[in-house]
PDB file of N, CA and C in Angstrom:
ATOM      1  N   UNK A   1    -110.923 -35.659 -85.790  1.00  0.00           N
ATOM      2  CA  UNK A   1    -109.918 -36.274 -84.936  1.00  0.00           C
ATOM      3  C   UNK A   1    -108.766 -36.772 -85.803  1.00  0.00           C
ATOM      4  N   UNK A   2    -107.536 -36.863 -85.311  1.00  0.00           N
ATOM      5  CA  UNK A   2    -106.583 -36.932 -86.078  1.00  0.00           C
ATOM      6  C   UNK A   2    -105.871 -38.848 -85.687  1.00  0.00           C
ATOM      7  N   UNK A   3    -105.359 -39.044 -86.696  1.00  0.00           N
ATOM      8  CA  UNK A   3    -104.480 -40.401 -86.223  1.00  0.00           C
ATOM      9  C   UNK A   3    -103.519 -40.261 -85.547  1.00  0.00           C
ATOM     10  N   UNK A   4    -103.457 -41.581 -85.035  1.00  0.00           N
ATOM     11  CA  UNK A   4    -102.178 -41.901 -83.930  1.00  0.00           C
ATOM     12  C   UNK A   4    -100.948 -41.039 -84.703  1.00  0.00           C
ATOM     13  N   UNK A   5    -101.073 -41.703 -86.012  1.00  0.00           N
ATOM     14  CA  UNK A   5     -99.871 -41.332 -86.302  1.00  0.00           C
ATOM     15  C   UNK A   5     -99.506 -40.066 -86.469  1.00  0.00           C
ATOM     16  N   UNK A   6    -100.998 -39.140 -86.595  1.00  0.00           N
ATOM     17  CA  UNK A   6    -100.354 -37.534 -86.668  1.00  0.00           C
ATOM     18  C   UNK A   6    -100.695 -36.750 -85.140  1.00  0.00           C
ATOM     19  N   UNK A   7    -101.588 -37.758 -84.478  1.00  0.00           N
ATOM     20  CA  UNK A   7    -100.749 -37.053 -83.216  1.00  0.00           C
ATOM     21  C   UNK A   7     -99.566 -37.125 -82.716  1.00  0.00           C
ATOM     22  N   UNK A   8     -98.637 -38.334 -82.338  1.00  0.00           N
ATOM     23  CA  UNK A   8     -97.281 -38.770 -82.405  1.00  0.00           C
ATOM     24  C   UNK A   8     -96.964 -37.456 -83.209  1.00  0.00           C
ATOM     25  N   UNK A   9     -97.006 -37.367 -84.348  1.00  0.00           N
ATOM     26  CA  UNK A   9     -96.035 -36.288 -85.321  1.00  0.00           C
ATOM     27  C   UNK A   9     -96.007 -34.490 -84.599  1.00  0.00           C
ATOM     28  N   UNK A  10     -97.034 -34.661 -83.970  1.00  0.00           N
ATOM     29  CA  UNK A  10     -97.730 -33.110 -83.314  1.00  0.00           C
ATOM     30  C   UNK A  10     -96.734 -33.136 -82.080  1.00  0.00           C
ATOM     31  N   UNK A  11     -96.970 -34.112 -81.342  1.00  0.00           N
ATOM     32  CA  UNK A  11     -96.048 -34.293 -79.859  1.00  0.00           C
ATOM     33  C   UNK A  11     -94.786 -34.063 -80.109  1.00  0.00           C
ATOM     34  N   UNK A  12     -94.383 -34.656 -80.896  1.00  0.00           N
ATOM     35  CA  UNK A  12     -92.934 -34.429 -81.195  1.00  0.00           C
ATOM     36  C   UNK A  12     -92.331 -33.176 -81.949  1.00  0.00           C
ATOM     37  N   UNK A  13     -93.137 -32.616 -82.973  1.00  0.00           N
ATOM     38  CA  UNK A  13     -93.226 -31.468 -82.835  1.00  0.00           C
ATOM     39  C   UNK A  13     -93.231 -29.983 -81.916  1.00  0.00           C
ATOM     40  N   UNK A  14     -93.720 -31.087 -81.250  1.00  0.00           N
ATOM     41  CA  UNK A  14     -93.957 -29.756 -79.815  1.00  0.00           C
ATOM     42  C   UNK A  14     -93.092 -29.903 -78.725  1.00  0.00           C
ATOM     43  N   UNK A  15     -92.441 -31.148 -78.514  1.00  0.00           N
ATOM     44  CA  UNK A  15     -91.185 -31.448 -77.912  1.00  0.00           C
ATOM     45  C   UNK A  15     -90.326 -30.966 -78.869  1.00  0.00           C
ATOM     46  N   UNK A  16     -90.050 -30.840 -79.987  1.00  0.00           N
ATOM     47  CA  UNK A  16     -88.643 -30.053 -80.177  1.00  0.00           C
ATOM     48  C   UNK A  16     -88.826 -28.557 -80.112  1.00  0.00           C
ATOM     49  N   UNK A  17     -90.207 -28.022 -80.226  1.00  0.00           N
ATOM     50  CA  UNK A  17     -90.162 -26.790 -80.031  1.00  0.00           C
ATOM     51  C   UNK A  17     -89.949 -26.164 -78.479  1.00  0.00           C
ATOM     52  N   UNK A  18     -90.083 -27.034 -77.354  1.00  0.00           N
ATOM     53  CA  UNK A  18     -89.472 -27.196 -76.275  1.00  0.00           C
ATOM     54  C   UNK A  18     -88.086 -27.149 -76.097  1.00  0.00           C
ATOM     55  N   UNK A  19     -87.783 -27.475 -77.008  1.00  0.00           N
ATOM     56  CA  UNK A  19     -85.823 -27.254 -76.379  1.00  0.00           C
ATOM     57  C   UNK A  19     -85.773 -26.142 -76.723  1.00  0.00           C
ATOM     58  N   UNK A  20     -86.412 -24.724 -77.021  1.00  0.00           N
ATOM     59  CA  UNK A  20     -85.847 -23.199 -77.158  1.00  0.00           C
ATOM     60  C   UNK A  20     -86.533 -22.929 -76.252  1.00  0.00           C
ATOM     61  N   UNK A  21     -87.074 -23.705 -74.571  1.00  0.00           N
ATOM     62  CA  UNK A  21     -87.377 -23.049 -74.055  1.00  0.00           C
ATOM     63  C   UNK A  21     -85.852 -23.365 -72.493  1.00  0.00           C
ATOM     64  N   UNK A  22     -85.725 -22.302 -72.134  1.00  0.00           N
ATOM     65  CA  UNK A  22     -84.352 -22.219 -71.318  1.00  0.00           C
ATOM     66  C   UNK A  22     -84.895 -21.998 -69.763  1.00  0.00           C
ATOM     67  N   UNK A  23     -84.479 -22.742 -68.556  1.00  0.00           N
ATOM     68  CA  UNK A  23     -84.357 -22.251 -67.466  1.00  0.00           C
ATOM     69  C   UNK A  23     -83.183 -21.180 -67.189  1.00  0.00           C
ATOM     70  N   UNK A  24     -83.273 -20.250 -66.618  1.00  0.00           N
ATOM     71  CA  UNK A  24     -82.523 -18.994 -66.979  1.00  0.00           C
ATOM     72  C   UNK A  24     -81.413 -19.098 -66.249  1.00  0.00           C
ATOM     73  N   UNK A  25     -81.650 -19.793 -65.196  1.00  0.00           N
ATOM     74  CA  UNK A  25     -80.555 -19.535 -63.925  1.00  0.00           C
ATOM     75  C   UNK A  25     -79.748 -20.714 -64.479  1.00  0.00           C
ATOM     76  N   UNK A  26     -79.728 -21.890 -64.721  1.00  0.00           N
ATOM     77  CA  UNK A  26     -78.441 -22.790 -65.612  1.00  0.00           C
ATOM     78  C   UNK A  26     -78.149 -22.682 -67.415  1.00  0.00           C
ATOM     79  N   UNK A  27     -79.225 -21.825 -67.905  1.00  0.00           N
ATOM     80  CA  UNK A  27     -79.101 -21.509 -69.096  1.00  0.00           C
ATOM     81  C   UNK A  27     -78.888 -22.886 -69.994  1.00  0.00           C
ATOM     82  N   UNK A  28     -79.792 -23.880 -69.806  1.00  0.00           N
ATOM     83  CA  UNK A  28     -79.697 -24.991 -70.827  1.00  0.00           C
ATOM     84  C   UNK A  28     -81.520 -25.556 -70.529  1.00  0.00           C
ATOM     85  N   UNK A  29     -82.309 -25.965 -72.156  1.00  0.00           N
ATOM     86  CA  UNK A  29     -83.340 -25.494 -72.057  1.00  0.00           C
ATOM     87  C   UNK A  29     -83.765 -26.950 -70.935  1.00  0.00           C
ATOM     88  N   UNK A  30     -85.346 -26.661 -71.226  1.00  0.00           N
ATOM     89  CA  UNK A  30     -86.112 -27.614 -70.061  1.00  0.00           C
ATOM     90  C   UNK A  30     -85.940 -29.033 -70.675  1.00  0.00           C
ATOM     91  N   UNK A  31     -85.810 -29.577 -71.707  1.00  0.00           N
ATOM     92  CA  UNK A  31     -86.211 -30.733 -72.317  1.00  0.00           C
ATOM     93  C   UNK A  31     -84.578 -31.831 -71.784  1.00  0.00           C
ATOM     94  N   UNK A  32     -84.056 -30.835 -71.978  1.00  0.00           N
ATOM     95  CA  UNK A  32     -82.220 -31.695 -71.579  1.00  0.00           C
ATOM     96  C   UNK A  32     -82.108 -31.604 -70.729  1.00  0.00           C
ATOM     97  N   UNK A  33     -83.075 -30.618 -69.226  1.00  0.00           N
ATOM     98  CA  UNK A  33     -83.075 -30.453 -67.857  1.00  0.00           C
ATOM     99  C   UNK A  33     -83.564 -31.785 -67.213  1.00  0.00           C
ATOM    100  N   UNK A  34     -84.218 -31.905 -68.137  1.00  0.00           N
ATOM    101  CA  UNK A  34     -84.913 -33.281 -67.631  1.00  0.00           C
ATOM    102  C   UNK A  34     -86.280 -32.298 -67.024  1.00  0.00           C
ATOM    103  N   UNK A  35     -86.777 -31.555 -67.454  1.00  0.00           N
ATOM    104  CA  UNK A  35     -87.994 -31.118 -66.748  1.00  0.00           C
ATOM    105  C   UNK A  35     -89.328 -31.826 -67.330  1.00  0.00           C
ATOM    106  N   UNK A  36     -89.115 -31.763 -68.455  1.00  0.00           N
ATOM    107  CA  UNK A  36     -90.016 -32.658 -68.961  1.00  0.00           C
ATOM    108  C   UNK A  36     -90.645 -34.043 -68.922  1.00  0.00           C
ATOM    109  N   UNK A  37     -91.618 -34.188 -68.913  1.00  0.00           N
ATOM    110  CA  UNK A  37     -92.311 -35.274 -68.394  1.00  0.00           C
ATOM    111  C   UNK A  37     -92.885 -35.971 -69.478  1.00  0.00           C
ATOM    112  N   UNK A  38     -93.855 -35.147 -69.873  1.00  0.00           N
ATOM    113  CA  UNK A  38     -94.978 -35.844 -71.133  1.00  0.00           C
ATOM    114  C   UNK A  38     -95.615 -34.546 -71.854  1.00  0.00           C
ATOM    115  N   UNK A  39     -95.950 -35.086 -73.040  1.00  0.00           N
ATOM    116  CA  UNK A  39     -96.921 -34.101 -74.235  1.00  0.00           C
ATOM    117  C   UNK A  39     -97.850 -34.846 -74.372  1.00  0.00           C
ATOM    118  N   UNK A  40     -99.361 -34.583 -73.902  1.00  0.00           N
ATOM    119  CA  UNK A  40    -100.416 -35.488 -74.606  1.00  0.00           C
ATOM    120  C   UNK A  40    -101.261 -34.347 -75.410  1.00  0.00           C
ATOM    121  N   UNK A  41    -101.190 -34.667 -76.717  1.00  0.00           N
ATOM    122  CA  UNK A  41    -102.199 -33.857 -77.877  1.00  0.00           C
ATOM    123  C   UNK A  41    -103.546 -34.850 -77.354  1.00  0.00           C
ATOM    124  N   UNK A  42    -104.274 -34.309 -77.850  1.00  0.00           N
ATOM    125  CA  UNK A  42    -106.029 -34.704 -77.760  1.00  0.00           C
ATOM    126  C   UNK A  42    -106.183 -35.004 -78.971  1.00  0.00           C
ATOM    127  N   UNK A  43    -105.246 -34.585 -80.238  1.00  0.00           N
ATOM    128  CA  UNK A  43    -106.042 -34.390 -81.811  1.00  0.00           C
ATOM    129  C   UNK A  43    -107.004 -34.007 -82.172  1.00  0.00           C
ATOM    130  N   UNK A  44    -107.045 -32.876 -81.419  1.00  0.00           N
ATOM    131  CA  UNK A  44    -108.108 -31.501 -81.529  1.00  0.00           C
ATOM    132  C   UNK A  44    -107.401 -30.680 -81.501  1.00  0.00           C
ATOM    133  N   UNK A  45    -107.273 -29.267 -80.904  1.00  0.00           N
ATOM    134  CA  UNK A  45    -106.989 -28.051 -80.385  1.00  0.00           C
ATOM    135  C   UNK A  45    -106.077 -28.149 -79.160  1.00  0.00           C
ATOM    136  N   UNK A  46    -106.094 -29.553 -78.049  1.00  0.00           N
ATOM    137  CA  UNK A  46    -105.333 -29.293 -76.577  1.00  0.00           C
ATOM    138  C   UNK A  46    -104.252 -29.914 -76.595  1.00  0.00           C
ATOM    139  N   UNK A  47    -102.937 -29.236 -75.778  1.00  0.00           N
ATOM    140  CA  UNK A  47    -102.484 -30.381 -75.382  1.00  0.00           C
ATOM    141  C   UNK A  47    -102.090 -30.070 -73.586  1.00  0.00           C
ATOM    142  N   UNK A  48    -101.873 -31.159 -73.186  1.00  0.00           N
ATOM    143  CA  UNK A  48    -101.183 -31.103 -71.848  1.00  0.00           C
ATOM    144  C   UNK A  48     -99.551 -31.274 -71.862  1.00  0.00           C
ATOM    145  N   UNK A  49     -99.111 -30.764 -71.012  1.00  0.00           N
ATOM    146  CA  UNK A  49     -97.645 -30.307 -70.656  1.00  0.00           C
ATOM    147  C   UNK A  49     -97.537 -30.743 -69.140  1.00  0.00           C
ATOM    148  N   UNK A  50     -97.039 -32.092 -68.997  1.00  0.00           N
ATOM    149  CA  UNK A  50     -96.348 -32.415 -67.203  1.00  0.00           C
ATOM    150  C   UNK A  50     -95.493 -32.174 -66.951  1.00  0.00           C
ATOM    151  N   UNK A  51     -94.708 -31.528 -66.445  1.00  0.00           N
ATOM    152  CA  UNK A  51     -93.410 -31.180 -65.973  1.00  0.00           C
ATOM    153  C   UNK A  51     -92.987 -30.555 -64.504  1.00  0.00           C
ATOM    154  N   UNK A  52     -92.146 -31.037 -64.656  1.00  0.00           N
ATOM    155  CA  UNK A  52     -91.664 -29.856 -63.335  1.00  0.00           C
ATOM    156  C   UNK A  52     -90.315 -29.476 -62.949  1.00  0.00           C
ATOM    157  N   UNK A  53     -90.098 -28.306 -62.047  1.00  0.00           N
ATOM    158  CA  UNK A  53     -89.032 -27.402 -62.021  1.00  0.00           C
ATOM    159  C   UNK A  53     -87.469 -28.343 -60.738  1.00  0.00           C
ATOM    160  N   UNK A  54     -86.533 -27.535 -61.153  1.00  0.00           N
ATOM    161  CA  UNK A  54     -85.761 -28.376 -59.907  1.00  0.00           C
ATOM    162  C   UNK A  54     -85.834 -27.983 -58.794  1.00  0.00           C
ATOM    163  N   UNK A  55     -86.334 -27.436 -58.268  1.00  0.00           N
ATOM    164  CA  UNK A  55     -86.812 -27.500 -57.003  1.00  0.00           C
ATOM    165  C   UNK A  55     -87.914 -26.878 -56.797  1.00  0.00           C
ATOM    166  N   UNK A  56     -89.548 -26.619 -56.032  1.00  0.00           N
ATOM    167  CA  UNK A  56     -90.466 -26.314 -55.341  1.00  0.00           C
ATOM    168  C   UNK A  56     -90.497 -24.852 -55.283  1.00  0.00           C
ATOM    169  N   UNK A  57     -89.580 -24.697 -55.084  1.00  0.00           N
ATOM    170  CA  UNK A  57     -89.699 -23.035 -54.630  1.00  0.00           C
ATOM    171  C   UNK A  57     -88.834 -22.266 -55.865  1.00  0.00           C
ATOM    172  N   UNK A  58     -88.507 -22.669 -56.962  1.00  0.00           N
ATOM    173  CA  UNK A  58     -88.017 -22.178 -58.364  1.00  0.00           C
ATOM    174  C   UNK A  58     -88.744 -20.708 -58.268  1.00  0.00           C
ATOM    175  N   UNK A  59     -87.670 -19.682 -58.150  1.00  0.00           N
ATOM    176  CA  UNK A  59     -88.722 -18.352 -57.948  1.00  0.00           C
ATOM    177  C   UNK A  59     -88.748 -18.411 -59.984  1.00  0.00           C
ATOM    178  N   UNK A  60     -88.243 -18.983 -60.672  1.00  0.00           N
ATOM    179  CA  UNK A  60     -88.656 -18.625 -62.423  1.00  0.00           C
ATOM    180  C   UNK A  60     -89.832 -19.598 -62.569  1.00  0.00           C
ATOM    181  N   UNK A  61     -90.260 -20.054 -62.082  1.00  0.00           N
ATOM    182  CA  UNK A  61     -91.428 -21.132 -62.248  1.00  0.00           C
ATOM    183  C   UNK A  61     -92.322 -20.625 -63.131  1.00  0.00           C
ATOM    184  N   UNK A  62     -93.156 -19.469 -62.395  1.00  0.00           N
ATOM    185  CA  UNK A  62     -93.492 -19.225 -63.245  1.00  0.00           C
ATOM    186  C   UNK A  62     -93.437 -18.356 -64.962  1.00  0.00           C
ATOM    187  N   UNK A  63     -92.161 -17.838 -65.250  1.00  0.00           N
ATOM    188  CA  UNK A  63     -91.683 -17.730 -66.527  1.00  0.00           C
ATOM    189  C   UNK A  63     -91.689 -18.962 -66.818  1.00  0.00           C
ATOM    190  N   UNK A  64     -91.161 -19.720 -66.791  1.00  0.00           N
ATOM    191  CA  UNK A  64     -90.547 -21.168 -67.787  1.00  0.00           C
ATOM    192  C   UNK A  64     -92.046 -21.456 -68.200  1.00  0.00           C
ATOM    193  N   UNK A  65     -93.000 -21.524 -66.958  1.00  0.00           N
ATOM    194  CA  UNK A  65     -94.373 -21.649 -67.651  1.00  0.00           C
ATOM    195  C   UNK A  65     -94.785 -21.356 -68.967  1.00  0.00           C
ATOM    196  N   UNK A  66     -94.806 -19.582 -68.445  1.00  0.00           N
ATOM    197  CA  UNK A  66     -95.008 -18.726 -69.285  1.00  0.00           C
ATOM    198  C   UNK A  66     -94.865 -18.984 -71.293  1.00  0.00           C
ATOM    199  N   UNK A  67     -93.228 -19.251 -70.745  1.00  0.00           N
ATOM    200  CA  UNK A  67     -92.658 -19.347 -72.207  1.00  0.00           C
ATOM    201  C   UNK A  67     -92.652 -20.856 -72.732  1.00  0.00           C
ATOM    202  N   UNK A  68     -93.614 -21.998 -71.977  1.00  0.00           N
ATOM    203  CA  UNK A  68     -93.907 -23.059 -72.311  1.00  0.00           C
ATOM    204  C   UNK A  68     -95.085 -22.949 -73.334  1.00  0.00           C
ATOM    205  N   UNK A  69     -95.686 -22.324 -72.630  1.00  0.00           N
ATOM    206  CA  UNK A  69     -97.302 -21.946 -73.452  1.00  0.00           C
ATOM    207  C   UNK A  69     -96.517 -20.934 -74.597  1.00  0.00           C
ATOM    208  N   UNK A  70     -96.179 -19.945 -74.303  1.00  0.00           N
ATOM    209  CA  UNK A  70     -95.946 -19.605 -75.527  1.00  0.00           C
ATOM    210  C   UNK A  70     -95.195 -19.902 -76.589  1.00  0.00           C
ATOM    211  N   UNK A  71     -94.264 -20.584 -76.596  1.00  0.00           N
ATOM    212  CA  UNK A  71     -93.469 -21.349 -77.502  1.00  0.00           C
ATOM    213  C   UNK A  71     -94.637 -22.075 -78.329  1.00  0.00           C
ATOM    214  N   UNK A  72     -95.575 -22.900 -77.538  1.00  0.00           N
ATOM    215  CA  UNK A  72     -96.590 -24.102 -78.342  1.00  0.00           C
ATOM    216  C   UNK A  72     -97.099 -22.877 -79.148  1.00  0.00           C
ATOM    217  N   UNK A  73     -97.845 -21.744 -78.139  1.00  0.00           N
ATOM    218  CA  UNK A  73     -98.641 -20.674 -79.292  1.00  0.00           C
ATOM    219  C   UNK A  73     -98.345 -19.909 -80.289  1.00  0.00           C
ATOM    220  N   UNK A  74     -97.038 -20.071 -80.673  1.00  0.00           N
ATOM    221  CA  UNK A  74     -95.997 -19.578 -81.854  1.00  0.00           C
ATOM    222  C   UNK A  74     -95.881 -20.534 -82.523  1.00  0.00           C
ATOM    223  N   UNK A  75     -96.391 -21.367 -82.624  1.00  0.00           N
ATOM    224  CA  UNK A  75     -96.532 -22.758 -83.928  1.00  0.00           C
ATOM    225  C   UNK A  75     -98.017 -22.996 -84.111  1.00  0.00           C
ATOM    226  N   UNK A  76     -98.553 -23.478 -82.632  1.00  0.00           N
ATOM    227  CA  UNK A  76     -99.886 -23.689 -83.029  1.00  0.00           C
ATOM    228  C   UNK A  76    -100.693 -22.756 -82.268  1.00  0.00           C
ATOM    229  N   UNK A  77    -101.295 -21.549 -82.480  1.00  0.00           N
ATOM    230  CA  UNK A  77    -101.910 -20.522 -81.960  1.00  0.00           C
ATOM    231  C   UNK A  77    -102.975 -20.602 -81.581  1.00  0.00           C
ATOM    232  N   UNK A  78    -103.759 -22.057 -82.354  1.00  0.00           N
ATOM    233  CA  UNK A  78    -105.187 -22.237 -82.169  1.00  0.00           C
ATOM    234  C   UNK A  78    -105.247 -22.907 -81.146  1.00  0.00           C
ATOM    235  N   UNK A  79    -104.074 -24.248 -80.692  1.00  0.00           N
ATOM    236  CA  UNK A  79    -104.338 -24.732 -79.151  1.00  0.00           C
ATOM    237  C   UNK A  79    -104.340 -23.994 -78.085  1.00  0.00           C
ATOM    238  N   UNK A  80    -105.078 -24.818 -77.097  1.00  0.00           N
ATOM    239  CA  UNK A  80    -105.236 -24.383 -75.700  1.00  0.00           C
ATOM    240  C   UNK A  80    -103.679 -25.674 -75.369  1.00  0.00           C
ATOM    241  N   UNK A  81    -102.850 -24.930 -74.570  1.00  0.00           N
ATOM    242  CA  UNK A  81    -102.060 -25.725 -73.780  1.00  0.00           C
ATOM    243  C   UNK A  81    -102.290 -25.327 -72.276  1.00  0.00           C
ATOM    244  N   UNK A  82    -102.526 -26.622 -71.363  1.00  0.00           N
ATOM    245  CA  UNK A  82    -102.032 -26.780 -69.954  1.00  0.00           C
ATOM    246  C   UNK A  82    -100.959 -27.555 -69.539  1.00  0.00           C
ATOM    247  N   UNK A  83    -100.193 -26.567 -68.539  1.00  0.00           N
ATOM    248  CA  UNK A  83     -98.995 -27.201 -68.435  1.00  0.00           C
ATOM    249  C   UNK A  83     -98.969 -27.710 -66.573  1.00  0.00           C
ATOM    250  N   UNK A  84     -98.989 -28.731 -66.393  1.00  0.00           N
ATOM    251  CA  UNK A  84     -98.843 -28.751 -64.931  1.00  0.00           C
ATOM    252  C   UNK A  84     -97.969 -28.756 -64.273  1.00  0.00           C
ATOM    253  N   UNK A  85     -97.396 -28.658 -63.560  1.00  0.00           N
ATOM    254  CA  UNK A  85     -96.209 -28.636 -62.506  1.00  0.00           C
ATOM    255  C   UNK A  85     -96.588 -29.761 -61.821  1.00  0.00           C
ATOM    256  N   UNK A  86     -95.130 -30.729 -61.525  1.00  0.00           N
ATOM    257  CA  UNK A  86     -95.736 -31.653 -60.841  1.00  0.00           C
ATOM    258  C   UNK A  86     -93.809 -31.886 -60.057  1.00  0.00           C
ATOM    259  N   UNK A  87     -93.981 -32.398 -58.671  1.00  0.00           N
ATOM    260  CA  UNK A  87     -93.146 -32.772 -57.851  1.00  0.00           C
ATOM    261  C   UNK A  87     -92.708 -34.304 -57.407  1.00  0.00           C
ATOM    262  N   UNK A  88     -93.486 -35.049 -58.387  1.00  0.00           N
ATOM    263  CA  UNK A  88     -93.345 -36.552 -58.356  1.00  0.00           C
ATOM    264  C   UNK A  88     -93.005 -37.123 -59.678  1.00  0.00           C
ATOM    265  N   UNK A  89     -92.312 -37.609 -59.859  1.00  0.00           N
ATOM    266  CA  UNK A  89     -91.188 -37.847 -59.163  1.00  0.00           C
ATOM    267  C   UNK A  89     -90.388 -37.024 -58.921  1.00  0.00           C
ATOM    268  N   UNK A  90     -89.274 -36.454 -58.144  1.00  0.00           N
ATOM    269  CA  UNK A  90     -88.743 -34.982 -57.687  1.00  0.00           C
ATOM    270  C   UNK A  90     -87.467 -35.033 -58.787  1.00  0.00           C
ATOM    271  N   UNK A  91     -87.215 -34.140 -58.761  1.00  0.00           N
ATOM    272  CA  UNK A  91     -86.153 -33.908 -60.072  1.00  0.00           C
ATOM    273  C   UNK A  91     -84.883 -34.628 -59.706  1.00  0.00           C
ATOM    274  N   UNK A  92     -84.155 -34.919 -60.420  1.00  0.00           N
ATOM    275  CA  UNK A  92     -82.980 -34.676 -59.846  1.00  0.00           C
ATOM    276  C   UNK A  92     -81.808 -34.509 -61.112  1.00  0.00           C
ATOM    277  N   UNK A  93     -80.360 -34.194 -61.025  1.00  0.00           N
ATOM    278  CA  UNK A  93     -79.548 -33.830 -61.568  1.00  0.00           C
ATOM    279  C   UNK A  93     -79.408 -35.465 -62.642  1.00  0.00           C
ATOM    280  N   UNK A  94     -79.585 -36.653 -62.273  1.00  0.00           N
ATOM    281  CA  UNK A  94     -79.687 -37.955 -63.196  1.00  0.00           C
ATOM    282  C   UNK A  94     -80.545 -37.324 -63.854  1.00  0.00           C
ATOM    283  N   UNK A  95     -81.438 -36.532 -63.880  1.00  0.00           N
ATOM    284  CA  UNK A  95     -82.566 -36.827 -65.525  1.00  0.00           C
ATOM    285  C   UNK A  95     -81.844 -35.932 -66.188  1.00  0.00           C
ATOM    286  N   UNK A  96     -81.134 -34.993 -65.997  1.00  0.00           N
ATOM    287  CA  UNK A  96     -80.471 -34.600 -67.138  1.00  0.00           C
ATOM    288  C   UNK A  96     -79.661 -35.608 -68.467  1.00  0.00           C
ATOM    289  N   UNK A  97     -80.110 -34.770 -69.474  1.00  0.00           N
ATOM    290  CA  UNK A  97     -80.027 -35.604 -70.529  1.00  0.00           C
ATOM    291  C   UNK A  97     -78.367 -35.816 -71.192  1.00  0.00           C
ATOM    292  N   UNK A  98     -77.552 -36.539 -71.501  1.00  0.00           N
ATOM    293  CA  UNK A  98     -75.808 -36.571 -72.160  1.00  0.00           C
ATOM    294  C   UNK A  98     -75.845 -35.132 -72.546  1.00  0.00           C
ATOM    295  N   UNK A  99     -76.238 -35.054 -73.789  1.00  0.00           N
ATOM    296  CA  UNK A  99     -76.242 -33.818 -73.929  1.00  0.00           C
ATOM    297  C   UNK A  99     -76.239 -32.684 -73.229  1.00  0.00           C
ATOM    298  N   UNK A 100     -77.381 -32.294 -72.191  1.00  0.00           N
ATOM    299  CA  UNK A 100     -77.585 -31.649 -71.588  1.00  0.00           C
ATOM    300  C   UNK A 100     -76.196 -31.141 -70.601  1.00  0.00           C
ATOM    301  N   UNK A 101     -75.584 -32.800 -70.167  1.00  0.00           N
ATOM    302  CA  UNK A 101     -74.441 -32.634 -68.865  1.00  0.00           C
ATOM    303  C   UNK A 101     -73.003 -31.964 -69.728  1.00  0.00           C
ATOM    304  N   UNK A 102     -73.023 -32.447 -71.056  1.00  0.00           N
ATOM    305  CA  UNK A 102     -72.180 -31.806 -71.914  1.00  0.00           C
ATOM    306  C   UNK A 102     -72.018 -30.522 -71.214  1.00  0.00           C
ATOM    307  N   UNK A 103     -73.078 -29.905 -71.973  1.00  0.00           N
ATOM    308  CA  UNK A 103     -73.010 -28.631 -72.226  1.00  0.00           C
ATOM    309  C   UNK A 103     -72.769 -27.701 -70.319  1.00  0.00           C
ATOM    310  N   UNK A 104     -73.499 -28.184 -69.569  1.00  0.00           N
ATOM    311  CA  UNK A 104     -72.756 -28.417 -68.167  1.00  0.00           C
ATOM    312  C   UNK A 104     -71.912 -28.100 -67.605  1.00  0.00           C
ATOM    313  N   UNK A 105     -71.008 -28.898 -68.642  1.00  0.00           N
ATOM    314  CA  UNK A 105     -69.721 -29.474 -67.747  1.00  0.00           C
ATOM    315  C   UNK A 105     -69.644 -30.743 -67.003  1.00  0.00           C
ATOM    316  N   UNK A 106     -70.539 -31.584 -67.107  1.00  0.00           N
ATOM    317  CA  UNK A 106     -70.791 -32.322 -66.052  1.00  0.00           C
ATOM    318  C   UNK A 106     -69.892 -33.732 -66.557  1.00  0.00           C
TER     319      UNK A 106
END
């Protein structure tokens, strides 16, 4: 089992490897979308991924998935990642991040 402090180092790790992942249809990635929720490592092999899309019926839903898990499995190959989709709290255009509205236009 690993320490706080090198799980912290893993999460964050894996949140920046999250910003090369892009929703396609606004072309700016999930982390400045505000899709992101939480990274919990186990300090083993897992981690979990909460997030969710801007709206319910996102026909890319499942890509962004896709390339959630695989982004983690191009660094760490040996974890299992689950990523959940979740609709609570519902998205909205405020969680976008400064940055994010930058790039926007907003």
């Amino acid at each position: 089992m690993k320490s706080k402090e090198e799980i912290k180092k893993i999460e964050s790790e894996i949140e920046e490897i999250l910003y090369t992942v892009m929703d396609p249809e606004v072309e700016l990635n999930i982390v400045d979308l505000g899709l992101l929720y939480s990274i919990v490592y186990d300090g083993d092999k897992k981690v979990d991924i909460i997030m969710t899309l801007s709206t319910p019926t996102c026909p890319l839903g499942d890509a962004i998935v896709n390339n959630v898990k695989h982004s983690i499995y191009s660094k760490f190959p040996e974890f299992t990642a689950r990523v959940e989709i979740v609709f609570d709290p519902p998205w909205s255009q405020e969680m976008i991040s400064e940055a994010g509205k930058m790039k926007l236009g907003m």
